[in-house]
PDB file of N, CA and C in Angstrom:
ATOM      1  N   UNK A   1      17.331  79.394  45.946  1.00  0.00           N
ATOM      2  CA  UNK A   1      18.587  78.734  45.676  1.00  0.00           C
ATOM      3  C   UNK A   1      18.521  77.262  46.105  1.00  0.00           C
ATOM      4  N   UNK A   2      17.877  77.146  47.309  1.00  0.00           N
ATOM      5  CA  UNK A   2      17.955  75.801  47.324  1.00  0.00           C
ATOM      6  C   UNK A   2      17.126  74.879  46.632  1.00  0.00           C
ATOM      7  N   UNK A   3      16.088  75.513  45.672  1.00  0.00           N
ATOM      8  CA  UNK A   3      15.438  74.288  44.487  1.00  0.00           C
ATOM      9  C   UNK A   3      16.563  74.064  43.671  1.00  0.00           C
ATOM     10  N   UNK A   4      17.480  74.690  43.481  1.00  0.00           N
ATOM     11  CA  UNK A   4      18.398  74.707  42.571  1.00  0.00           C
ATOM     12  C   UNK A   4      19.724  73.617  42.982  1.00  0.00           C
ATOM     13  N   UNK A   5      19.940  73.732  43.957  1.00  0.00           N
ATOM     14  CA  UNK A   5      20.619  72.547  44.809  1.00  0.00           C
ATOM     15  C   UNK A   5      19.959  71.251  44.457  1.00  0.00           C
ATOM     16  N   UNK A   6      18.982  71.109  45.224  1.00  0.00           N
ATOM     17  CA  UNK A   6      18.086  69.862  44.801  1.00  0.00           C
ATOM     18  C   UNK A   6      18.050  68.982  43.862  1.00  0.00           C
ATOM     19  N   UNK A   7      17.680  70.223  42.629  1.00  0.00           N
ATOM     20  CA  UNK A   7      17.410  69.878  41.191  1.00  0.00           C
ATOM     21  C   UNK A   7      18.723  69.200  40.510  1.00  0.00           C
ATOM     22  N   UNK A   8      20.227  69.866  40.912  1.00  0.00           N
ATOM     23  CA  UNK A   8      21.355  69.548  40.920  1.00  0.00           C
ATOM     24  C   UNK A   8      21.646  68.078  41.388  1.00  0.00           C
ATOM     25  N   UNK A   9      21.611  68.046  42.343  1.00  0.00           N
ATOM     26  CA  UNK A   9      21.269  66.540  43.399  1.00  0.00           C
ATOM     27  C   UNK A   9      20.637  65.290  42.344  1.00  0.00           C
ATOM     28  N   UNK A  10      19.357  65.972  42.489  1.00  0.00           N
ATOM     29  CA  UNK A  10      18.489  64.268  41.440  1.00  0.00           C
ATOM     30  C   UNK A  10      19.408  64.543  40.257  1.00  0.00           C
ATOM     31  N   UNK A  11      20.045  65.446  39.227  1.00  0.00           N
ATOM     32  CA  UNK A  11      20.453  65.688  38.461  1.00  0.00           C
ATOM     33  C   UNK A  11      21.932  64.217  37.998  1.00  0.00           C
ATOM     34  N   UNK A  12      22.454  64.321  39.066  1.00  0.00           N
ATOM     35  CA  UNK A  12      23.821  63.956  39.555  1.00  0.00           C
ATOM     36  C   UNK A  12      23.641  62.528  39.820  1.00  0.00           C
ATOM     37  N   UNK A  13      22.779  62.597  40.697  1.00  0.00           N
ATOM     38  CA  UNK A  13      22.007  60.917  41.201  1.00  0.00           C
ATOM     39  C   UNK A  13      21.931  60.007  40.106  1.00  0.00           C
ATOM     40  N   UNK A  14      20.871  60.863  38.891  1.00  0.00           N
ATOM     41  CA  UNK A  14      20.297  59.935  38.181  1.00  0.00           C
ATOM     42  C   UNK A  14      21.335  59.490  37.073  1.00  0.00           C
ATOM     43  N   UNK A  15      22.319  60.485  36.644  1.00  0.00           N
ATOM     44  CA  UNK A  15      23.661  60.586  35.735  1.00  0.00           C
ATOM     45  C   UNK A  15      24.119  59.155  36.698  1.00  0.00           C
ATOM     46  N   UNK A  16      24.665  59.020  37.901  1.00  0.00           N
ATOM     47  CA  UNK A  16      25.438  58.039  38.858  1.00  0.00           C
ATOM     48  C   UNK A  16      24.297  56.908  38.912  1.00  0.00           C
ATOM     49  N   UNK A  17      23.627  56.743  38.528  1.00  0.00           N
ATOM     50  CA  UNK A  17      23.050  55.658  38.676  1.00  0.00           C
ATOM     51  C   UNK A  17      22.791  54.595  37.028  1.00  0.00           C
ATOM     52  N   UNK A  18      22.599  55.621  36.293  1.00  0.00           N
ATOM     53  CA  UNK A  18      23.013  55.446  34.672  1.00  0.00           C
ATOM     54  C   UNK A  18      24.117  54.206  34.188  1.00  0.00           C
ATOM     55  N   UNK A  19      25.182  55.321  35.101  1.00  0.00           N
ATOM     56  CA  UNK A  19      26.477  54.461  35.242  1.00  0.00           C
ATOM     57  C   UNK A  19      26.857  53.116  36.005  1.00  0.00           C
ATOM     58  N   UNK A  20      25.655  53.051  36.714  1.00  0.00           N
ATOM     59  CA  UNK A  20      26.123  51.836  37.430  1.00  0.00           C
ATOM     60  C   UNK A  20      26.921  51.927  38.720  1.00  0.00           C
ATOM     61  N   UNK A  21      26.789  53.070  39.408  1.00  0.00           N
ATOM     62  CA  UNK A  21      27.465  53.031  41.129  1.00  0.00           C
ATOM     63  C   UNK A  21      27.033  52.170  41.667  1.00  0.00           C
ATOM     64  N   UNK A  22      28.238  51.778  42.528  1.00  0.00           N
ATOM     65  CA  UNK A  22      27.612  50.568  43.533  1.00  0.00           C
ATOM     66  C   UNK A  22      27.078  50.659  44.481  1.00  0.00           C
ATOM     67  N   UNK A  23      25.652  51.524  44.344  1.00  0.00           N
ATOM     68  CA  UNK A  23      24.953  52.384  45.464  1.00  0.00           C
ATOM     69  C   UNK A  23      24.096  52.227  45.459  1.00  0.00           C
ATOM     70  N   UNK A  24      22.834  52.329  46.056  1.00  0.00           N
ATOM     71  CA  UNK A  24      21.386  52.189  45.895  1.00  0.00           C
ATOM     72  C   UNK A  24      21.179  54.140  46.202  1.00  0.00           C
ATOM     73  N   UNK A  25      20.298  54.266  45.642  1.00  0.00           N
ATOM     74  CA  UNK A  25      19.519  55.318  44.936  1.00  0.00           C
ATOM     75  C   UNK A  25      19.458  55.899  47.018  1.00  0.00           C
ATOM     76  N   UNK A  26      18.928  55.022  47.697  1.00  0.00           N
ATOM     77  CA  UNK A  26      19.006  55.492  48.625  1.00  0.00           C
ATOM     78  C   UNK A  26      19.779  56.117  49.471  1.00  0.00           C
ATOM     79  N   UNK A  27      21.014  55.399  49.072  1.00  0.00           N
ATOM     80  CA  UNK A  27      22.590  56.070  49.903  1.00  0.00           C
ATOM     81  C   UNK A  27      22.832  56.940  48.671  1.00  0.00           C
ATOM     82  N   UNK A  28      22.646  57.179  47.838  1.00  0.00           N
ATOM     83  CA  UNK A  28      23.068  58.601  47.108  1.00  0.00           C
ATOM     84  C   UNK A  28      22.316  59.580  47.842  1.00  0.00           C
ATOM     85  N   UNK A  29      20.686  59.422  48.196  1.00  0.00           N
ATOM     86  CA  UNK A  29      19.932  60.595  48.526  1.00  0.00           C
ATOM     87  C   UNK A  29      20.695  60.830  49.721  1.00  0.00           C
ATOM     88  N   UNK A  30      21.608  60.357  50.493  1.00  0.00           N
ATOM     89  CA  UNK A  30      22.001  60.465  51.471  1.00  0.00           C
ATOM     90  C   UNK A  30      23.287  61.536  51.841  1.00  0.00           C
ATOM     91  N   UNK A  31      23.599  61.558  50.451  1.00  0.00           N
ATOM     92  CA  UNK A  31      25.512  61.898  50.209  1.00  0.00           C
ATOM     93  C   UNK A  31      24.805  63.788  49.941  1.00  0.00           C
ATOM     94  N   UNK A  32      25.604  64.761  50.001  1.00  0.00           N
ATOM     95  CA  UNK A  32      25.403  66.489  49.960  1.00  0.00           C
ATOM     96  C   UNK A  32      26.002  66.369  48.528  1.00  0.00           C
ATOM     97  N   UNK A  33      25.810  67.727  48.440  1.00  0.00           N
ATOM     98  CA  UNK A  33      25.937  67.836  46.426  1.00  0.00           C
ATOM     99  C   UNK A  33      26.643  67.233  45.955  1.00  0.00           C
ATOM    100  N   UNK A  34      28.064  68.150  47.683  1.00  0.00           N
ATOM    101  CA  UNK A  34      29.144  68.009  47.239  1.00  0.00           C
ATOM    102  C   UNK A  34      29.625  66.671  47.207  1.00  0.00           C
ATOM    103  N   UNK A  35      29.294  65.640  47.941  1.00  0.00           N
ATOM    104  CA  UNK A  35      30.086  64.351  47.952  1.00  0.00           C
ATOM    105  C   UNK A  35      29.444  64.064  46.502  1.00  0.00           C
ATOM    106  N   UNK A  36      27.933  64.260  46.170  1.00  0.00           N
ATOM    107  CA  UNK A  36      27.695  63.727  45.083  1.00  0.00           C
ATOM    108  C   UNK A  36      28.792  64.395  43.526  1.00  0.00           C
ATOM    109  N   UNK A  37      29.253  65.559  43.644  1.00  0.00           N
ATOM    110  CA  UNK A  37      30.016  65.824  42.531  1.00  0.00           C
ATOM    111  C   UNK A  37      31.691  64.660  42.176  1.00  0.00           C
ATOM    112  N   UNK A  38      31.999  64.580  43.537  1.00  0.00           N
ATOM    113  CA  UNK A  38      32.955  63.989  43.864  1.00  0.00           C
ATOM    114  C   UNK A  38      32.760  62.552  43.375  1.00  0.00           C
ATOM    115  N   UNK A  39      31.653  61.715  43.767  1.00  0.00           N
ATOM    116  CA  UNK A  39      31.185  60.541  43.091  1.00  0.00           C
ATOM    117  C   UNK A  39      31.344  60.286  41.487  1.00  0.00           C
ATOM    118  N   UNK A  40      30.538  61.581  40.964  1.00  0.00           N
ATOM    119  CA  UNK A  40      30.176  61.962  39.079  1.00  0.00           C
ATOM    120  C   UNK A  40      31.625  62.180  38.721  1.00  0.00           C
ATOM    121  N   UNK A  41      32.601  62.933  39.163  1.00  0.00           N
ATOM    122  CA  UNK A  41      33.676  63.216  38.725  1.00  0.00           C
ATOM    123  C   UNK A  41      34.810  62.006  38.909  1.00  0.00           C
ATOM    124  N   UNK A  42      34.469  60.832  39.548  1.00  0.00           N
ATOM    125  CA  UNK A  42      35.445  59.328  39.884  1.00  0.00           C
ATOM    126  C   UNK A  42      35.075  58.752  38.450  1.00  0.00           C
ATOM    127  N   UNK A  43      33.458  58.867  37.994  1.00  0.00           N
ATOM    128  CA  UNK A  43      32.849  58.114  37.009  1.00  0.00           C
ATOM    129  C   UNK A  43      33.048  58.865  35.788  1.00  0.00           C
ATOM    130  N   UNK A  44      33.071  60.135  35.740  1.00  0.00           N
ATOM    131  CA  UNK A  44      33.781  60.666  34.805  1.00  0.00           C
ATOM    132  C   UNK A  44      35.050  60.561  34.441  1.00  0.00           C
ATOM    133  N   UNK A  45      35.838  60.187  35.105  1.00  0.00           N
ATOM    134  CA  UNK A  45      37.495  59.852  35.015  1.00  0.00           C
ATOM    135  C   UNK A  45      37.469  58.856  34.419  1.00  0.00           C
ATOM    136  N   UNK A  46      36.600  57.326  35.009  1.00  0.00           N
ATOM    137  CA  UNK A  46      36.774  56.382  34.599  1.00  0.00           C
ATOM    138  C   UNK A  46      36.120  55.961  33.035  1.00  0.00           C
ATOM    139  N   UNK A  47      35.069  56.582  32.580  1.00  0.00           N
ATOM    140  CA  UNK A  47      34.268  56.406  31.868  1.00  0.00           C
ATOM    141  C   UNK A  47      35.140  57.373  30.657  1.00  0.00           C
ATOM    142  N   UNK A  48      35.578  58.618  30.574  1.00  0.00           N
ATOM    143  CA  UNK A  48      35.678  59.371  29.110  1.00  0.00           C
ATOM    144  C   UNK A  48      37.119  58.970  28.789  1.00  0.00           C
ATOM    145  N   UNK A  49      37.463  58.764  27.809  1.00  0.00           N
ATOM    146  CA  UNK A  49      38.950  58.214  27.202  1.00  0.00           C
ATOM    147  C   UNK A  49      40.073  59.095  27.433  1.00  0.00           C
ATOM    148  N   UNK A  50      39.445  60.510  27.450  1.00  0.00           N
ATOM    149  CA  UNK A  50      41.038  61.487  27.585  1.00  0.00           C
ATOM    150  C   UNK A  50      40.717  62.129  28.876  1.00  0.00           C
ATOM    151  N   UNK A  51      40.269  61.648  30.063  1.00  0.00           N
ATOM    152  CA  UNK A  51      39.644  62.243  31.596  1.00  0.00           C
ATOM    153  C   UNK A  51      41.451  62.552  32.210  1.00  0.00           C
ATOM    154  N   UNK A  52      42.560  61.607  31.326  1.00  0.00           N
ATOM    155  CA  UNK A  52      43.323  62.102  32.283  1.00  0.00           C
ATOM    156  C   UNK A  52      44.634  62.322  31.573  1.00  0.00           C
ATOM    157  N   UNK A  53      45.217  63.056  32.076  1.00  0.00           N
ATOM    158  CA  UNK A  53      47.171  63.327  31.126  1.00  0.00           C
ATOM    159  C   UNK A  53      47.634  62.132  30.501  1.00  0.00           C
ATOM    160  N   UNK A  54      47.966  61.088  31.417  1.00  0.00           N
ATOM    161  CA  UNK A  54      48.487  60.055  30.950  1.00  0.00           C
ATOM    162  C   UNK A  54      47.457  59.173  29.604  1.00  0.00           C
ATOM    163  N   UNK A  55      46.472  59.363  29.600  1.00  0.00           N
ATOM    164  CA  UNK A  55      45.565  58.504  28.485  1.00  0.00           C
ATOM    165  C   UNK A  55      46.180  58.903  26.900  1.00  0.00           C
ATOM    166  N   UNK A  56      46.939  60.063  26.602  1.00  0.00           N
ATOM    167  CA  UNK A  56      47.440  59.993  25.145  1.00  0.00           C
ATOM    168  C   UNK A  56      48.515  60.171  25.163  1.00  0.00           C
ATOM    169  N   UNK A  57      49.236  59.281  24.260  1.00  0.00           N
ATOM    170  CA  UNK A  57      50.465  59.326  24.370  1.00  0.00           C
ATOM    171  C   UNK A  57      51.338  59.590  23.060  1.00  0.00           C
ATOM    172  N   UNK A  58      52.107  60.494  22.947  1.00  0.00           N
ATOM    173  CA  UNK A  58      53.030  60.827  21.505  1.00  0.00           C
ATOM    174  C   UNK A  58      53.795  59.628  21.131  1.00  0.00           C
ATOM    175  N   UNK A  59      53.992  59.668  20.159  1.00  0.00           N
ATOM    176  CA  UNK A  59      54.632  58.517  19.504  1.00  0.00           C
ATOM    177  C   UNK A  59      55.541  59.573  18.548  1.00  0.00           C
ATOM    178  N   UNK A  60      57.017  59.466  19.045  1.00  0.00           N
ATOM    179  CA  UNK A  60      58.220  59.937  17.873  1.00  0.00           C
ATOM    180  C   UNK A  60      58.399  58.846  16.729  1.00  0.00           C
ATOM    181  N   UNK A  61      58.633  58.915  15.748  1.00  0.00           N
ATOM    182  CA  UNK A  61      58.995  58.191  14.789  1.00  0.00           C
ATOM    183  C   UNK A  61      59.908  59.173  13.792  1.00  0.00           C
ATOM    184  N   UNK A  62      61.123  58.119  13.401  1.00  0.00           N
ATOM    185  CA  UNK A  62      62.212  58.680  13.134  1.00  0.00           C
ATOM    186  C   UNK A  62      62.013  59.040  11.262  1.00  0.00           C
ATOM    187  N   UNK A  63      62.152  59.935  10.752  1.00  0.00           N
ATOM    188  CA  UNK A  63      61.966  59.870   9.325  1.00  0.00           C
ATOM    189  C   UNK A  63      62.869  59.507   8.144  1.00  0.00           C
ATOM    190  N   UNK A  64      62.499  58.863   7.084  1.00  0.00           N
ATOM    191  CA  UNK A  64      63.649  57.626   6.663  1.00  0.00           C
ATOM    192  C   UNK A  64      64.020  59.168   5.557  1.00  0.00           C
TER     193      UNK A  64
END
């Protein structure tokens, strides 16, 4: 199980580094899965267009 952790880890790292964190490769190896999911999921919010409720919005329009 724990190659599987690991593999997860560089997995996550290399996705967060893709993106441009303001981190060096070194302070990621530093962070546990879990802080690293927590990192991927800030950059996922910011990065995909519908990451959050408020991003689409209905528009009523009245019919003539």
């Amino acid at each position: 199980m724990r190659k599987g952790v690991e593999e997860r880890r560089k997995e996550l790292i290399y996705k967060l580094m893709i993106h441009t964190v303001n981190k060096t490769v070194e302070q990621l190896m530093k962070l546990t899965l879990k802080e690293l999911e927590i990192e991927y999921k800030k950059v996922q919010n910011d990065c995909h267009p519908h990451s959050d409720a408020g991003s689409l919005h209905w528009i009523h329009t009245k019919r003539q």
